[in-house]
Structure formats: structure tokens, C-alpha cells
C-alpha atoms as a PDB file:
ATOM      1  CA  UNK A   1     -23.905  -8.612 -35.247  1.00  0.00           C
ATOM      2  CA  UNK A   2     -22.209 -12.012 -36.128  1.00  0.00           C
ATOM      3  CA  UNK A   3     -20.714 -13.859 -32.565  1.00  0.00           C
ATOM      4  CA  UNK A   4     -16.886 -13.959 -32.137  1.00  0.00           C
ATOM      5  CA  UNK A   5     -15.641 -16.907 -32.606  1.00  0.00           C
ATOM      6  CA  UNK A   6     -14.697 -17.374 -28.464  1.00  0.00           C
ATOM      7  CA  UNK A   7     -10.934 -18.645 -27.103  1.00  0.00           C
ATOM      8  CA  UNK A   8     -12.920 -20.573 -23.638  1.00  0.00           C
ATOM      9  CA  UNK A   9     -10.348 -20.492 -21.178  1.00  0.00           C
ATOM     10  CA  UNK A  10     -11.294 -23.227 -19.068  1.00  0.00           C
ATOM     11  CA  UNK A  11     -12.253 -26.286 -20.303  1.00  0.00           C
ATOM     12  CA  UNK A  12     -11.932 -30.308 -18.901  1.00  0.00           C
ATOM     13  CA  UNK A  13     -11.094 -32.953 -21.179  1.00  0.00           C
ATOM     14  CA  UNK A  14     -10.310 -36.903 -21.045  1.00  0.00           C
ATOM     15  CA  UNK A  15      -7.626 -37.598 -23.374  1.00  0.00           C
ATOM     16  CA  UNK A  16      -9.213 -40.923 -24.793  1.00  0.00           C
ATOM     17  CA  UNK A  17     -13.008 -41.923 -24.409  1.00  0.00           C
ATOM     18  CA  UNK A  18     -14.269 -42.772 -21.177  1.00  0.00           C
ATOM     19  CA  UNK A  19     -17.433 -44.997 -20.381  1.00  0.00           C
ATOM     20  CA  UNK A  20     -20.290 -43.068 -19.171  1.00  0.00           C
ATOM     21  CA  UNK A  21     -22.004 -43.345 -15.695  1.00  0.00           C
ATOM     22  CA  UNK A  22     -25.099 -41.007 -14.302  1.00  0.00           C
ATOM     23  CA  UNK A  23     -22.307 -38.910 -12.021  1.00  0.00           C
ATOM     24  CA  UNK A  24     -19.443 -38.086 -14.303  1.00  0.00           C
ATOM     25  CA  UNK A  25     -19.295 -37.719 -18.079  1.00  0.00           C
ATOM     26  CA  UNK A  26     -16.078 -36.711 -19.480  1.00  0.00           C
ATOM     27  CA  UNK A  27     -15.665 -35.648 -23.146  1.00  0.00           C
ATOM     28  CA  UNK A  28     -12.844 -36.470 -25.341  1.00  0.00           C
ATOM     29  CA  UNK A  29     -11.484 -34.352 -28.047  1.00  0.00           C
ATOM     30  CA  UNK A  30     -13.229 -35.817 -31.095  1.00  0.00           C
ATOM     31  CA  UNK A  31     -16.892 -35.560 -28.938  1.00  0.00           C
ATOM     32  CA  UNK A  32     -16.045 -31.795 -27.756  1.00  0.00           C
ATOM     33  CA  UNK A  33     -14.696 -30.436 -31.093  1.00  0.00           C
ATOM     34  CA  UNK A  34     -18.679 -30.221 -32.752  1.00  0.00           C
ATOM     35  CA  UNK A  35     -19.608 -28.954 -29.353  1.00  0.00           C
ATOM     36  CA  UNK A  36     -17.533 -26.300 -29.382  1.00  0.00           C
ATOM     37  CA  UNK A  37     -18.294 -25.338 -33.157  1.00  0.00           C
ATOM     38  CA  UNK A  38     -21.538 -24.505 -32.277  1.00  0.00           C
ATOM     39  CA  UNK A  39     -20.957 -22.405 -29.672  1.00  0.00           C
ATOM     40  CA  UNK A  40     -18.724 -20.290 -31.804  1.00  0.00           C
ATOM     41  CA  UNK A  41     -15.833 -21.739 -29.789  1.00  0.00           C
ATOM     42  CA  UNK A  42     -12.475 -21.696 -31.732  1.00  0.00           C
ATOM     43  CA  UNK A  43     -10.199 -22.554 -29.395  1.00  0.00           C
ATOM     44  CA  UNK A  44      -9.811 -24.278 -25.740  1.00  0.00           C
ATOM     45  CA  UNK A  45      -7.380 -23.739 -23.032  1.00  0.00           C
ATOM     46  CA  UNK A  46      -7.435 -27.319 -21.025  1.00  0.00           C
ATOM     47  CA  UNK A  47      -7.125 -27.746 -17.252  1.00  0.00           C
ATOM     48  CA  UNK A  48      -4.911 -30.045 -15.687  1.00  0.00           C
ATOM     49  CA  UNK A  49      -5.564 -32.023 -12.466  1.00  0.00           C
ATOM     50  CA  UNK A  50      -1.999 -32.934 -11.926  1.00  0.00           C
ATOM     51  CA  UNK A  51       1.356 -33.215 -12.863  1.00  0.00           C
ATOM     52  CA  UNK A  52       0.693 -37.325 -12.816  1.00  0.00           C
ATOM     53  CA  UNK A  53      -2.323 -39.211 -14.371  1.00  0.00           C
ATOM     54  CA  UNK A  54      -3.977 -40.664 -11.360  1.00  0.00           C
ATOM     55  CA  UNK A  55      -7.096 -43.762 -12.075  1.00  0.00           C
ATOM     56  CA  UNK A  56      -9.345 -41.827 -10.035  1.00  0.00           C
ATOM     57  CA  UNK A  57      -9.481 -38.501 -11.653  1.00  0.00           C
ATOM     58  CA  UNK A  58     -11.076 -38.550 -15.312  1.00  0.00           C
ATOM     59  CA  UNK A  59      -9.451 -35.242 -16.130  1.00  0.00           C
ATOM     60  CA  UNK A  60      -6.087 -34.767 -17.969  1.00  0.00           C
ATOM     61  CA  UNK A  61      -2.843 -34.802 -16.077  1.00  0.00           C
ATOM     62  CA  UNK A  62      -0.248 -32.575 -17.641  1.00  0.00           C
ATOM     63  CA  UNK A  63       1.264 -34.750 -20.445  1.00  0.00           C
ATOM     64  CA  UNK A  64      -2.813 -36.262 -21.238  1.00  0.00           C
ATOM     65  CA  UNK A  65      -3.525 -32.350 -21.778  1.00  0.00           C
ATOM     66  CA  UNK A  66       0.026 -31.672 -23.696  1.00  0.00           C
ATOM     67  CA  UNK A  67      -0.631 -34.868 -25.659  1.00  0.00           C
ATOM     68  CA  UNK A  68      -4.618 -33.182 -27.074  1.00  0.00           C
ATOM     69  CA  UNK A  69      -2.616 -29.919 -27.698  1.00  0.00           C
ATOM     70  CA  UNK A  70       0.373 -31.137 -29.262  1.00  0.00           C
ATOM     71  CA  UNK A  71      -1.834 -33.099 -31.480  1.00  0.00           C
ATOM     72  CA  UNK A  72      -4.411 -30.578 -32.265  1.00  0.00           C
ATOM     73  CA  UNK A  73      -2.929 -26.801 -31.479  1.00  0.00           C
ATOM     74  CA  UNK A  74      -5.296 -25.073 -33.455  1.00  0.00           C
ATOM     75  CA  UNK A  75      -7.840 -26.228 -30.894  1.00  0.00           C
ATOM     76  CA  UNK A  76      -6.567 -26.690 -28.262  1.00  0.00           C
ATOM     77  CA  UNK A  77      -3.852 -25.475 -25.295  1.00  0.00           C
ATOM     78  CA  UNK A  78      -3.459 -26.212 -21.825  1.00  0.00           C
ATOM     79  CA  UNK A  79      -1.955 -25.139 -18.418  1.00  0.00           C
ATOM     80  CA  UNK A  80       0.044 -27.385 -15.864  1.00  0.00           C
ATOM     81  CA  UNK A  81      -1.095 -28.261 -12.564  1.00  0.00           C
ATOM     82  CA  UNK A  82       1.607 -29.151  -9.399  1.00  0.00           C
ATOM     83  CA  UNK A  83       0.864 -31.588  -7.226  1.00  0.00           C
ATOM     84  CA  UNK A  84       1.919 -30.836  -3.450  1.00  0.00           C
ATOM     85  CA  UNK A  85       5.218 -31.913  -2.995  1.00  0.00           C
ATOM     86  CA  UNK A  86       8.922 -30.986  -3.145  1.00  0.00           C
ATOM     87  CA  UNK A  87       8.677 -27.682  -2.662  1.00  0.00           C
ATOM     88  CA  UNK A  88      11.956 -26.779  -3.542  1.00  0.00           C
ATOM     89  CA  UNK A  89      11.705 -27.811  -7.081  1.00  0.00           C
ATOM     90  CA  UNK A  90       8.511 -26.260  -7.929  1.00  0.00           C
ATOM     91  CA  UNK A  91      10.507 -23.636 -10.393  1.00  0.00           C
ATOM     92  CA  UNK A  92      12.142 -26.284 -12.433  1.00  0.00           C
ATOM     93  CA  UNK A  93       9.154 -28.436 -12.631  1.00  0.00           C
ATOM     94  CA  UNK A  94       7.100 -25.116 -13.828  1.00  0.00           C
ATOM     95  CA  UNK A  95       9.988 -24.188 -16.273  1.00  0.00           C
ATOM     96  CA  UNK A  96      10.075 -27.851 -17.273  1.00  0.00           C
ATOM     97  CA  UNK A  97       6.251 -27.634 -18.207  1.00  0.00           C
ATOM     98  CA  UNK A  98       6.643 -23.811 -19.639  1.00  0.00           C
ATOM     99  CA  UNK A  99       9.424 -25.329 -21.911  1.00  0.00           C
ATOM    100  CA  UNK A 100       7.121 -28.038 -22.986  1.00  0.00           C
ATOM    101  CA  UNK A 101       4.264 -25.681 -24.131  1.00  0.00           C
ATOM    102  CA  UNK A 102       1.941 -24.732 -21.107  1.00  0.00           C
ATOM    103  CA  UNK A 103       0.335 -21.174 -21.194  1.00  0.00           C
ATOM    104  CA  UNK A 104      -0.157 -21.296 -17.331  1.00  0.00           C
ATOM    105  CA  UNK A 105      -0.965 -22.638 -13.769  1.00  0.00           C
ATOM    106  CA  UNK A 106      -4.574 -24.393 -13.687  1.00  0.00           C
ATOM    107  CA  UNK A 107      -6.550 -25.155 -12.219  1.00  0.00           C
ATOM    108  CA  UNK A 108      -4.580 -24.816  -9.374  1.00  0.00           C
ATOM    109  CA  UNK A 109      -6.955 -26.649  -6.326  1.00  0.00           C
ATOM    110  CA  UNK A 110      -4.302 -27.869  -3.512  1.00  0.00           C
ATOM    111  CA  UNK A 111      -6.124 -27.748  -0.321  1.00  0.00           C
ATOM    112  CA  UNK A 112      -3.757 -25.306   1.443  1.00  0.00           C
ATOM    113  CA  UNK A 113      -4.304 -21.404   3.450  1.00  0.00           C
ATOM    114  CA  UNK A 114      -3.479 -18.977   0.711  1.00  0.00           C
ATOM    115  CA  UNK A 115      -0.701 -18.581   2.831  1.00  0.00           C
ATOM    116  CA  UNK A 116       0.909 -21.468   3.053  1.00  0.00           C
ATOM    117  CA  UNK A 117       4.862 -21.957   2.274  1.00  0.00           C
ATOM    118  CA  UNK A 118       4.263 -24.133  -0.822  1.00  0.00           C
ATOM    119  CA  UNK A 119       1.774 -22.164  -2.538  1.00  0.00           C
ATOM    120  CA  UNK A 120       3.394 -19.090  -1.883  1.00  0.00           C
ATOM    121  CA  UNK A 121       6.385 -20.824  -3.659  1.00  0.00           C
ATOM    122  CA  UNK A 122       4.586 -21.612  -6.525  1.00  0.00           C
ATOM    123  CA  UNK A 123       3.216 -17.778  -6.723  1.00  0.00           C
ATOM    124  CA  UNK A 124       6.609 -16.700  -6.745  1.00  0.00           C
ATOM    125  CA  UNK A 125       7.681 -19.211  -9.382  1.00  0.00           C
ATOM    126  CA  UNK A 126       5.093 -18.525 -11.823  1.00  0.00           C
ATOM    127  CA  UNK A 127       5.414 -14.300 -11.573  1.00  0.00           C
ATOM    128  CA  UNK A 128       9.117 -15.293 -12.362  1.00  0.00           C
ATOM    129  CA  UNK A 129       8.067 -17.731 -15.310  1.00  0.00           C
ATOM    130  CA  UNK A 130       5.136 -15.393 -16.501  1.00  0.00           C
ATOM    131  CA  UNK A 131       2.569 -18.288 -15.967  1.00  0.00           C
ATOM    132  CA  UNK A 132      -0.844 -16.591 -14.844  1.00  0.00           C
ATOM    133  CA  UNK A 133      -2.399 -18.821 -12.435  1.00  0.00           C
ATOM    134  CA  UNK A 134      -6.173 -19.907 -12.265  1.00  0.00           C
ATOM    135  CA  UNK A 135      -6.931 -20.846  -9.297  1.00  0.00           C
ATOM    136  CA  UNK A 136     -10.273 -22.799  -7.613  1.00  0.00           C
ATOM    137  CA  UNK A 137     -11.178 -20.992  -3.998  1.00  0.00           C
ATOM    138  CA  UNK A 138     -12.559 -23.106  -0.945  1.00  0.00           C
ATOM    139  CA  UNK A 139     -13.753 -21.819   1.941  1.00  0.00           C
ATOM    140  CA  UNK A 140     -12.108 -24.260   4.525  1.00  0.00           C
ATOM    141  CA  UNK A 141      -9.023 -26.214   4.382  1.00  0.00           C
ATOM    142  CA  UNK A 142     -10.826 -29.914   4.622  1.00  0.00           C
ATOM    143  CA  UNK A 143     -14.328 -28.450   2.768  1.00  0.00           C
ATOM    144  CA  UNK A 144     -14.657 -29.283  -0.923  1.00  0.00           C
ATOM    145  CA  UNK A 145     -11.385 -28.776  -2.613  1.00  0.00           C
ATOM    146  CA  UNK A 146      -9.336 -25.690  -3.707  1.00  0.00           C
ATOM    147  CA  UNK A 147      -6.871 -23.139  -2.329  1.00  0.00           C
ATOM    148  CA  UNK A 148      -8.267 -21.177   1.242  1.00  0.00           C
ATOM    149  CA  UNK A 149      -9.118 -18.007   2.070  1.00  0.00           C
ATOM    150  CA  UNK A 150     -11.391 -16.377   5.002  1.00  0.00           C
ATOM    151  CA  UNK A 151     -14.166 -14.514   4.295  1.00  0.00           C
ATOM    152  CA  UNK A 152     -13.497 -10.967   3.079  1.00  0.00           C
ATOM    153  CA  UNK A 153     -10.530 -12.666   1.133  1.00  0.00           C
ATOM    154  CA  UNK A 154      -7.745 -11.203   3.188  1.00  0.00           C
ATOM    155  CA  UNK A 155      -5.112 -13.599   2.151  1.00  0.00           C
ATOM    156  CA  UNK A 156      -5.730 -13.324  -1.154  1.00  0.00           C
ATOM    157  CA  UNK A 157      -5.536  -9.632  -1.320  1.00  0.00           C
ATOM    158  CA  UNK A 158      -1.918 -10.556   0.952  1.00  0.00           C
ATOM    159  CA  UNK A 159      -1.117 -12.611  -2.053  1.00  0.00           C
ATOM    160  CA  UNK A 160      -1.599  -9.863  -4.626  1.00  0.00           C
ATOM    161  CA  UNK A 161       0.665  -7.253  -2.546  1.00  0.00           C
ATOM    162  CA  UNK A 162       3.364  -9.890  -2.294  1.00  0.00           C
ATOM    163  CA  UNK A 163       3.562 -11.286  -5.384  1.00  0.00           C
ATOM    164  CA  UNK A 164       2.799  -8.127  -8.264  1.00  0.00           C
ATOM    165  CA  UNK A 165       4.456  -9.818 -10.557  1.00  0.00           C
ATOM    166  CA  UNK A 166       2.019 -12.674 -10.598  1.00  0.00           C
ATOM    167  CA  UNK A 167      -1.294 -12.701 -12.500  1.00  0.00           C
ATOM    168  CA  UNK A 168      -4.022 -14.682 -10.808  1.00  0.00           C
ATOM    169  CA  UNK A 169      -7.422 -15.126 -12.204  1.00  0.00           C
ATOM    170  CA  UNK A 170     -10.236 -15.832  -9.702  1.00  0.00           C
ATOM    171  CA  UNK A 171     -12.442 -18.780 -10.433  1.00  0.00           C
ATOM    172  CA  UNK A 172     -15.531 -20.460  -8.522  1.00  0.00           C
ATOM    173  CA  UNK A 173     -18.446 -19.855  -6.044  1.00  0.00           C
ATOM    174  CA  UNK A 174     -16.312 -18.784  -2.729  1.00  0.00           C
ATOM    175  CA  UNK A 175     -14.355 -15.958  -5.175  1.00  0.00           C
ATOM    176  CA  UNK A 176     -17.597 -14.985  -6.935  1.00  0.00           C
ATOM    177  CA  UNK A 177     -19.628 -14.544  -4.091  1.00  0.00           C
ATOM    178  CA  UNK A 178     -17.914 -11.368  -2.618  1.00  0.00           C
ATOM    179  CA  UNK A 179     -18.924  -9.704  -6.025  1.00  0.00           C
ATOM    180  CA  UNK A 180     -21.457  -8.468  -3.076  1.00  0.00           C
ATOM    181  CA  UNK A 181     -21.040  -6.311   0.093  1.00  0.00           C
ATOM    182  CA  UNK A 182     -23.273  -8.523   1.552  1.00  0.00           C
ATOM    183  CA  UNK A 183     -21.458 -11.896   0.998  1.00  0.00           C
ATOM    184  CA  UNK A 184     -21.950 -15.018   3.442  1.00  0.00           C
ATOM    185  CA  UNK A 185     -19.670 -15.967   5.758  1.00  0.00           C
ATOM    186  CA  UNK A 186     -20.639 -19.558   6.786  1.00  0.00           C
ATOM    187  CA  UNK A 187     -18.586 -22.009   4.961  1.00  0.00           C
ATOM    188  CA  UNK A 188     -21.687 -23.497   2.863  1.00  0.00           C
ATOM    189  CA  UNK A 189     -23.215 -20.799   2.032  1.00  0.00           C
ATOM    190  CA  UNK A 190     -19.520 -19.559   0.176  1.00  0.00           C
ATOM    191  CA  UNK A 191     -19.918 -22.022  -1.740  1.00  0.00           C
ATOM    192  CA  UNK A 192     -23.169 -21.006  -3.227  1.00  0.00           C
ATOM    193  CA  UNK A 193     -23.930 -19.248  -6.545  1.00  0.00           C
ATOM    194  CA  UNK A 194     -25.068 -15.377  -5.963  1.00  0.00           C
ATOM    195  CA  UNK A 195     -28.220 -14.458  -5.711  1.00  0.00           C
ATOM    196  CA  UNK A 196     -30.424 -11.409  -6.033  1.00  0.00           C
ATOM    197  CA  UNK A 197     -29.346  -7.536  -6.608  1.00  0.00           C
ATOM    198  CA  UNK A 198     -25.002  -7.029  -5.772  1.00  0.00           C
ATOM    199  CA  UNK A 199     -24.813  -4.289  -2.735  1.00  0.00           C
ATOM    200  CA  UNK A 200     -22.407  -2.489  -2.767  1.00  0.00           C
ATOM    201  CA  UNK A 201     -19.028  -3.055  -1.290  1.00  0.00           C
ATOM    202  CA  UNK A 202     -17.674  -6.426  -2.246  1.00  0.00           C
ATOM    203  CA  UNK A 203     -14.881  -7.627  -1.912  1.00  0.00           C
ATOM    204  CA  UNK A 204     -13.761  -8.773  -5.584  1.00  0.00           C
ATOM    205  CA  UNK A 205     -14.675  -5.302  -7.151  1.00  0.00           C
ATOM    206  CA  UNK A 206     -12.139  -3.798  -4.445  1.00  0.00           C
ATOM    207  CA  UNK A 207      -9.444  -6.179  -5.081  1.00  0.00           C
ATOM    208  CA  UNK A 208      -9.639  -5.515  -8.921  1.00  0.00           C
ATOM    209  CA  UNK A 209      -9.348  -1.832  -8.263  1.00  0.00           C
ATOM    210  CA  UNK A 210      -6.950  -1.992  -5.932  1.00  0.00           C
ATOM    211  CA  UNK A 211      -4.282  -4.788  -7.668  1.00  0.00           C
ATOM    212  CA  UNK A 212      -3.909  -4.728 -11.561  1.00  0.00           C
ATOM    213  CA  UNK A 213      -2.670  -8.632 -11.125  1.00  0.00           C
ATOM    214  CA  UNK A 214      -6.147  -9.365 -10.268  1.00  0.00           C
ATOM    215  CA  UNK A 215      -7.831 -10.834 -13.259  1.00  0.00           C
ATOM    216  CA  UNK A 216     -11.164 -13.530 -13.867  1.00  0.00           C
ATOM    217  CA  UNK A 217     -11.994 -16.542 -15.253  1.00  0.00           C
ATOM    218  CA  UNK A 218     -15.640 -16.056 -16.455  1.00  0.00           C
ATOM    219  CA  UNK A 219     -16.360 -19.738 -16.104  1.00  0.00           C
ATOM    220  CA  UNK A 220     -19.326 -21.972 -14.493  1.00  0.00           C
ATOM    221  CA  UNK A 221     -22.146 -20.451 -12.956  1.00  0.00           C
ATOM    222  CA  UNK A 222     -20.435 -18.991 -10.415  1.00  0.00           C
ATOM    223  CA  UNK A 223     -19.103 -16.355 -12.210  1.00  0.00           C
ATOM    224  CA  UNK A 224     -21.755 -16.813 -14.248  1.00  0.00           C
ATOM    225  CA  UNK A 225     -24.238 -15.536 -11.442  1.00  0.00           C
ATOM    226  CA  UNK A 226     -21.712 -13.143 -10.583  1.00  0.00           C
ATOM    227  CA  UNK A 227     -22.569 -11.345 -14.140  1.00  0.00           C
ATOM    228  CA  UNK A 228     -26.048 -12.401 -14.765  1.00  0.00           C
ATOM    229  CA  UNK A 229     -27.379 -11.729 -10.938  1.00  0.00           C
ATOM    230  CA  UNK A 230     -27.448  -8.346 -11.498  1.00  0.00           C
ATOM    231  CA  UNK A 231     -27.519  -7.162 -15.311  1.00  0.00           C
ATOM    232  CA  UNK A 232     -26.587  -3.557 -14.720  1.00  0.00           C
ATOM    233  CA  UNK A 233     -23.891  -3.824 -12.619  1.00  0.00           C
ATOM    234  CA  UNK A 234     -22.185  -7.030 -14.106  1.00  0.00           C
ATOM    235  CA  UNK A 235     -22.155  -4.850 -17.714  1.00  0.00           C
ATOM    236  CA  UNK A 236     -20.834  -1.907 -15.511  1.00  0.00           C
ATOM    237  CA  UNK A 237     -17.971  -4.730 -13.987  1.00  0.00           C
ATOM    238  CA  UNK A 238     -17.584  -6.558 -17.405  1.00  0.00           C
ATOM    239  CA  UNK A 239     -16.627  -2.782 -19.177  1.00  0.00           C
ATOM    240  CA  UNK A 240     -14.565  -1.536 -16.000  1.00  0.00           C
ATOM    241  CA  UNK A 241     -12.230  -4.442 -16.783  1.00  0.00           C
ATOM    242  CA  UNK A 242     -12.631  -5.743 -19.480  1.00  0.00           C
ATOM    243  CA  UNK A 243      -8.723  -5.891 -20.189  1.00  0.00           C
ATOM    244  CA  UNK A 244      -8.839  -8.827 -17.257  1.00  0.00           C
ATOM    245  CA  UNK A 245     -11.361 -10.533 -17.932  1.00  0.00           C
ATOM    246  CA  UNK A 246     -11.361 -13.546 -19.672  1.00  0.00           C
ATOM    247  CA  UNK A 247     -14.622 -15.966 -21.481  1.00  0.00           C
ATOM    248  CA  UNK A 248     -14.267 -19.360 -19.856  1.00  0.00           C
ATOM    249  CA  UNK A 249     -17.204 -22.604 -19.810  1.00  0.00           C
ATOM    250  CA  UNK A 250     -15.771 -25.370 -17.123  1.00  0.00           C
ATOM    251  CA  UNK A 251     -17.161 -27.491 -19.523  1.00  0.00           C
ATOM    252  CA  UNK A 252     -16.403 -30.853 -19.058  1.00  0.00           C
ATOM    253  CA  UNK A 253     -18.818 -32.950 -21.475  1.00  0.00           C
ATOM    254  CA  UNK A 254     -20.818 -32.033 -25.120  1.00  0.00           C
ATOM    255  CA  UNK A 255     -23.234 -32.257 -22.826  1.00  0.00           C
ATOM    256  CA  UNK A 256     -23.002 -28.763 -20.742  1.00  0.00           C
ATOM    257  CA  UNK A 257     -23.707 -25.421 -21.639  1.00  0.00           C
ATOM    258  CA  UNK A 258     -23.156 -22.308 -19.944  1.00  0.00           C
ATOM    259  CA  UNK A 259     -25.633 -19.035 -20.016  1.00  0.00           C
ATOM    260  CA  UNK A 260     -23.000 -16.835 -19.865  1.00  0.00           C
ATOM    261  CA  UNK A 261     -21.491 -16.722 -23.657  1.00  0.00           C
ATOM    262  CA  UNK A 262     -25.158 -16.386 -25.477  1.00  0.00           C
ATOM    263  CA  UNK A 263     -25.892 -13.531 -22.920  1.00  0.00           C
ATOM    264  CA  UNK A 264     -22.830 -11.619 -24.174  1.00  0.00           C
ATOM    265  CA  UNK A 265     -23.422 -12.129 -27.466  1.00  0.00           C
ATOM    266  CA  UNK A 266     -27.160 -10.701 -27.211  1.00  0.00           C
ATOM    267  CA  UNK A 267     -25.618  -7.885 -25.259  1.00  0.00           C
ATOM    268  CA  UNK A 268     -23.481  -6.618 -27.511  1.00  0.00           C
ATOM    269  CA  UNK A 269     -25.658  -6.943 -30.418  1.00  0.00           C
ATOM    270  CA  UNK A 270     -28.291  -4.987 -28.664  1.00  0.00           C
ATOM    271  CA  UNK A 271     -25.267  -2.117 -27.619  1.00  0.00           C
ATOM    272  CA  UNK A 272     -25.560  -2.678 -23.856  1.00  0.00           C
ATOM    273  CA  UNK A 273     -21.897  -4.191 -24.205  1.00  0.00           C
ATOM    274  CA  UNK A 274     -19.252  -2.383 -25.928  1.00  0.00           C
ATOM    275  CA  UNK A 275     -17.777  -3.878 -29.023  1.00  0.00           C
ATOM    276  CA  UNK A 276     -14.763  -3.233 -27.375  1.00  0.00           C
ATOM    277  CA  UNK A 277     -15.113  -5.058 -24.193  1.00  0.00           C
ATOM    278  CA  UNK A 278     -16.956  -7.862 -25.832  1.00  0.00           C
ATOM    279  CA  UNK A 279     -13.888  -8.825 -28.412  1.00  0.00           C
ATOM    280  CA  UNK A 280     -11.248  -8.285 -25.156  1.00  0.00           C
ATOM    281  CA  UNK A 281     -13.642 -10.776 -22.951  1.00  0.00           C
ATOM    282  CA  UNK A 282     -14.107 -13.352 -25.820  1.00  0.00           C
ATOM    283  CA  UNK A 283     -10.782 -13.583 -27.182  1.00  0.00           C
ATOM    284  CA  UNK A 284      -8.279 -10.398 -27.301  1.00  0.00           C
ATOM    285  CA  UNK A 285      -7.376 -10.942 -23.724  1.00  0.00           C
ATOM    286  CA  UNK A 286      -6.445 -14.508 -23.633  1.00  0.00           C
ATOM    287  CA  UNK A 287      -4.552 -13.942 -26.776  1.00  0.00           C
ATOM    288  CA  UNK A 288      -2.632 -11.358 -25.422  1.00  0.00           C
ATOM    289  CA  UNK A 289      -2.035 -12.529 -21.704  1.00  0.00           C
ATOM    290  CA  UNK A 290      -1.573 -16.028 -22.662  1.00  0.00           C
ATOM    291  CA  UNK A 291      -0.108 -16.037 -26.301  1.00  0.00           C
ATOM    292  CA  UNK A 292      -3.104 -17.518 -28.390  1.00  0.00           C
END
């Protein structure tokens, strides 16, 4: 069976070339466009870090991210990011960046409580807008970066019940690792990759039965290891909802690679993945949820 070419849902890009050190490498357009060709790659969806282009983040702001897809929109897209302040305008500014071509919220990483009055504002805003959100999960407001929820993800299931108009896709190691009934509950080991067989019982498998606005970004290893930890029951999880799930890398250099895409390719070509839910993972669902 010939690969799909894949829509990769997540992906960090600098919007000019940067110079390379041994901790951070950041890609350009021109350098990622060959990378992505050969992993059968089509088209990109690029994060944002902010709504303002800060010296100390290599990543595109919103108008570096606008600027690669308004130059190149058969490669590329992006989502808008908010930075933590004036709440009250939160839905103009997300109209304003709607209006000016973003697909959705992402990577959305403000070190807040799930709960807190300014992201629930922008959860409200973007179920209005129809802007999914993806969102990057810490496990302590202080710890690493991203939104917070306790273990069991309580808030987040909160979140889901109180805002069913908004689609949020789960990304990184403290949403991945309650695929498992037996999940950690320190606040380092969240932040690990799964390991070994998934007992039965976690958390994220309830939530996506429960709450059809409860979707995934396939992206890094930690969903990754989500999938590939246990073979049988990620194919079970990947055909179960396949409708809301959605092929992602994290890349953020030519550099990377990810398991994950070559894995469903062989899996589908050998009939352990349905044609079905391969094509909705790889591409059908980000053109339909997001418009590409």
C-alpha cells in the first residue's frame, strides 16, 4: 500500500534561519520543506508561541507563523497563541487572528489551573469562534510549562462539561500518561513517557468516551508511547476514535523524526489498521475539523 501523503498537525518553525547551537535547532521553511517530502508530509499546521515575537523564544509568534503561511499555503497553516493578559479582550483578539487566517488555538501553554478565569475565557471564546484548541498539559503550576491539571485530570474533564462547544485536543506526557489505570501521580513522573502494557482504567480513554469534544494530537513521543507502548490496545484506541484523532510530529528541526507515522503506515499495509482509520488519522480529520 502506497503512504498517504500526511497533513502533521503540529509542527515548530523559525520564520528566517537561525544559527545553530548543541541545545536548540530551529528549522526554517526552506530547510523543513525536503524534510517533510520524505516523510510523505504534504502539509503543516504551525504552532505559535505568542501573540508577540519575543528574542528569547526561537519559535514563531502569530504574524512569523501567518507570514510562512501566507507565503506558502499549500504547505503550510498555523494556529494563534494568547499571551496572558487582558482578559476581557481575548474574543476580539481570537476573532482578529480567525479573520486573519488561523485554523485554531496552539499550542496553548499559559501556566494557569485549568480552571482559572482567563483560560476559561479563552475556552469560551474559541467554542464561540470554532477554533479547536491544542493545548500542552503540566502537572504543577510553576513545573515545566503548560496549562494544569491534578492527577486523574478532573479539571479537564470540568472543562469539557462546561464548555461542549469547544474542541480540545490533548497533547504531551502529563495528558498521555493516564492512557493507563495505573498512571503516576508524583509531579515528575507525569511528565514521563508511558511505559510497559496500558491497565485498564485510564483516565484519557474515559474522557474520550464520555465527551465527544475530546480529541488528540498524535504528536512527540508522548503520544507516541501512548500508541506504541502497547500495540494492541493503541490499534484498538486509534480505530475507536479515529474521527478525533489527528497525525501530528512536534517537529521542530530536519533533524527529528518521530516513530509514530512509519508505524502507521506498516500497520495499515499489513491490515492491523483499517484503511479507514488510517486516512481519518493522517489527513481526513484535520481537513475536516480544521478546513485543510
Amino acid at each position: 500500500m502506497e503512504s498517504l501523503q500526511k497533513i502533521d498537525l503540529h509542527l515548530h518553525l523559525s520564520r528566517i534561519p537561525l544559527p545553530r547551537t548543541e541545545q536548540m535547532w530551529v528549522s526554517d521553511p526552506a530547510e523543513m520543506l525536503p524534510h517533510m517530502a520524505e516523510l510523505g508530509i504534504q502539509k503543516a499546521v504551525l504552532m505559535s508561541t505568542s501573540e508577540n515575537s519575543r528574542p528569547q523564544m526561537p519559535f514563531g509568534s502569530n504574524a512569523d507563523n501567518r507570514a510562512i503561511a501566507q507565503a506558502d499555503p499549500s504547505h503550510f497553516a498555523w494556529m494563534c497563541n494568547l499571551d496572558p493578559l487582558d482578559p476581557d479582550t481575548i474574543p476580539e483578539r481570537l476573532a482578529t487572528y480567525k479573520a486573519e487566517g488561523a485554523v485554531g488555538i496552539g499550542e496553548l501553554c499559559i501556566n494557569r489551573r485549568l480552571d482559572d478565569p482567563l483560560l476559561e475565557k479563552i475556552f469560551a471564546a474559541a467554542g464561540e469562534l470554532e477554533l479547536p484548541i491544542t493545548f500542552h498539559m503540566s502537572p504543577e503550576v510553576g513545573y515545566s510549562y503548560g496549562i494544569v491539571d491534578d492527577p486523574g485530570l478532573p479539571l479537564l474533564e470540568r472543562a469539557l462539561q462546561k464548555f461542549p462547544k469547544t474542541k480540545f485536543l490533548g497533547h504531551s506526557q502529563t495528558f498521555w500518561i493516564e492512557m493507563s489505570g495505573d498512571a503516576p501521580t508524583e509531579k515528575e513522573a507525569r511528565n514521563q513517557w508511558g511505559k510497559g502494557s496500558v491497565v485498564p482504567g485510564g483516565r484519557v480513554p474515559e474522557l474520550f468516551a464520555k465527551y465527544p469534544n475530546l480529541y488528540g494530537d498524535l504528536s512527540a513521543n508522548s503520544a507516541g508511547q501512548a500508541i506504541l507502548r502497547d500495540p494492541a490496545f493503541g490499534l484498538e484506541f486509534l480505530e475507536t476514535y479515529a474521527d478525533r484523532l489527528f497525525f501530528a510530529t512536534d517537529m521542530v528541526n530536519a533533524g527529528m523524526t518521530f516513530s509514530l507515522g512509519t508505524w502507521l503506515d506498516e500497520q495499515t499495509a499489513k491490515g492491523a489498521l483499517s484503511t479507514q482509520a488510517y486516512q481519518k488519522i493522517c489527513r481526513g480529520n484535520a481537513q475536516r475539523v480544521f478546513g485543510l
